[in-house]
Protein backbone atom coordinates (compact mmCIF):
# COMPACT_ATOMS: atom_id res chain seq x y z
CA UNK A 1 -23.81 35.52 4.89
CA UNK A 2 -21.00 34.58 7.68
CA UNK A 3 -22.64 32.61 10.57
CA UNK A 4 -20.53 32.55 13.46
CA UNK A 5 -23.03 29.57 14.89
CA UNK A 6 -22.35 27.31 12.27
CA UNK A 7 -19.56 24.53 13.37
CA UNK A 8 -17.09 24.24 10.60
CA UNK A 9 -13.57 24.72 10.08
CA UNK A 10 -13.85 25.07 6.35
CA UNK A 11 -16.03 27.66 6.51
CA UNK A 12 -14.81 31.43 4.56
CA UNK A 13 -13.79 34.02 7.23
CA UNK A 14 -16.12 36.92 8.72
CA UNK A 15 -14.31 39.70 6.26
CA UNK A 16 -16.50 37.92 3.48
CA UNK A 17 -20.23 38.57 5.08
CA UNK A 18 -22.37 40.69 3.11
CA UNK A 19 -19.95 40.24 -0.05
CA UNK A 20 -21.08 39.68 -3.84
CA UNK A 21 -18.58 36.68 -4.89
CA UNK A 22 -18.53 36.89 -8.69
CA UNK A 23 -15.77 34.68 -10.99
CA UNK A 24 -15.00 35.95 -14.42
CA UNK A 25 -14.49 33.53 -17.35
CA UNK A 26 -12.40 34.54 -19.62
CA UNK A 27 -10.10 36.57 -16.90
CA UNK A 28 -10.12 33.71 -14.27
CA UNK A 29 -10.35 35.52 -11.28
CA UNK A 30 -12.99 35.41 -8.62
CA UNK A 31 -13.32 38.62 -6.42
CA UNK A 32 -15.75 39.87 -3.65
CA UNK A 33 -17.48 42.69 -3.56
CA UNK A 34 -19.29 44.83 -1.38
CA UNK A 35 -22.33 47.29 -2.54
CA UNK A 36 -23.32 50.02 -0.69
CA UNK A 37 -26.30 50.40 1.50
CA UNK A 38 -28.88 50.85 -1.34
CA UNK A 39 -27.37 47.83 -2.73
CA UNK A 40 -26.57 50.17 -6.01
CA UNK A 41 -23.26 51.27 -6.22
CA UNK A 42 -19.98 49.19 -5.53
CA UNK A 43 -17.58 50.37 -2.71
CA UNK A 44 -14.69 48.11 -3.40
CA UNK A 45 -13.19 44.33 -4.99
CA UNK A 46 -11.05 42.34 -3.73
CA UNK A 47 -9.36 38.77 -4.94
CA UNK A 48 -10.83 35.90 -3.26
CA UNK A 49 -7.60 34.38 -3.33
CA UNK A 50 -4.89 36.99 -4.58
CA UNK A 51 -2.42 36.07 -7.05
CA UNK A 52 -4.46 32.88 -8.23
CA UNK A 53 -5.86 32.21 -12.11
CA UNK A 54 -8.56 30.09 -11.98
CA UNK A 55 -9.02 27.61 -15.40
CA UNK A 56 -12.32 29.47 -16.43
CA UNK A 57 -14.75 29.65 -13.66
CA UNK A 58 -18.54 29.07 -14.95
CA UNK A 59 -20.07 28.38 -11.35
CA UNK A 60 -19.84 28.97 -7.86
CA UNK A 61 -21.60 28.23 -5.05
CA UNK A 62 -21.79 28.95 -0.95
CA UNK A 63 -21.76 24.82 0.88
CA UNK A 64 -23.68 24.30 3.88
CA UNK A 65 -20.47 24.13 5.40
CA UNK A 66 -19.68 27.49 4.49
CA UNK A 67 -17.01 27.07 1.90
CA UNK A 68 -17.06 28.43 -1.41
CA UNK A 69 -17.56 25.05 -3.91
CA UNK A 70 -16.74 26.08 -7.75
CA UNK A 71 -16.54 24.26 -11.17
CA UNK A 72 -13.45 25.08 -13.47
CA UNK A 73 -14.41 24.88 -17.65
CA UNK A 74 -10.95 24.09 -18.01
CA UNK A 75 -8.02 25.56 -20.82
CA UNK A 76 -9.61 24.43 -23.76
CA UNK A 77 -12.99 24.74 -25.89
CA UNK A 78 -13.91 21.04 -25.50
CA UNK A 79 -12.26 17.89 -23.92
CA UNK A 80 -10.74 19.42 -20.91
CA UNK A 81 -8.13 17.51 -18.91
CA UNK A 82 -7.88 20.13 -16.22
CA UNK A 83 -11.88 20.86 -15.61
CA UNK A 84 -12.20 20.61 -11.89
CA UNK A 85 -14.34 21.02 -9.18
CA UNK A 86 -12.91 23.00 -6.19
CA UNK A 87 -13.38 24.17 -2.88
CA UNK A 88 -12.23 27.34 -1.06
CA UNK A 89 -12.30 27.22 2.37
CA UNK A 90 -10.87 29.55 5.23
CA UNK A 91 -7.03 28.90 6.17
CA UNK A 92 -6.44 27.49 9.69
């Protein structure tokens, strides 16, 4: 959840709060997405960062800082030169 107390310029913006983030492997995307009030059925997507492919996302996780920290798989099966560890935080 957005907290508008917590003192970081990193952190993702409001639009995000109540928001599902999910990544996709295969696809490399990573989209929100909000449920409805019973928490059952979805009432719309949207890219996290449109237009990007992301290198296999396996994990994702909120910081206390309020950005969104990820971990890449990489291009390949095994021995991946472009696994990576990233961070998505809110534009200033």
């Amino acid at each position: 959840h957005y907290d508008p107390t917590l003192s970081s310029s990193r952190k993702l913006p409001p639009k995000f709060d109540g928001a599902v983030i999910l990544h996709e492997w295969e696809r490399g995307w990573i989209h929100a997405a909000w449920l409805d009030a019973s928490g059952v059925r979805l009432e719309r997507m949207e890219a996290v960062i449109p237009g990007h492919k992301f290198k296999r996302p396996i994990h994702l996780k909120l910081g206390p800082d309020g950005a969104l920290y990820g971990l890449e798989w990489g291009s390949n099966w095994a021995d991946n030169a472009d696994a990576a560890l990233f961070r998505i935080e809110s534009a200033p």
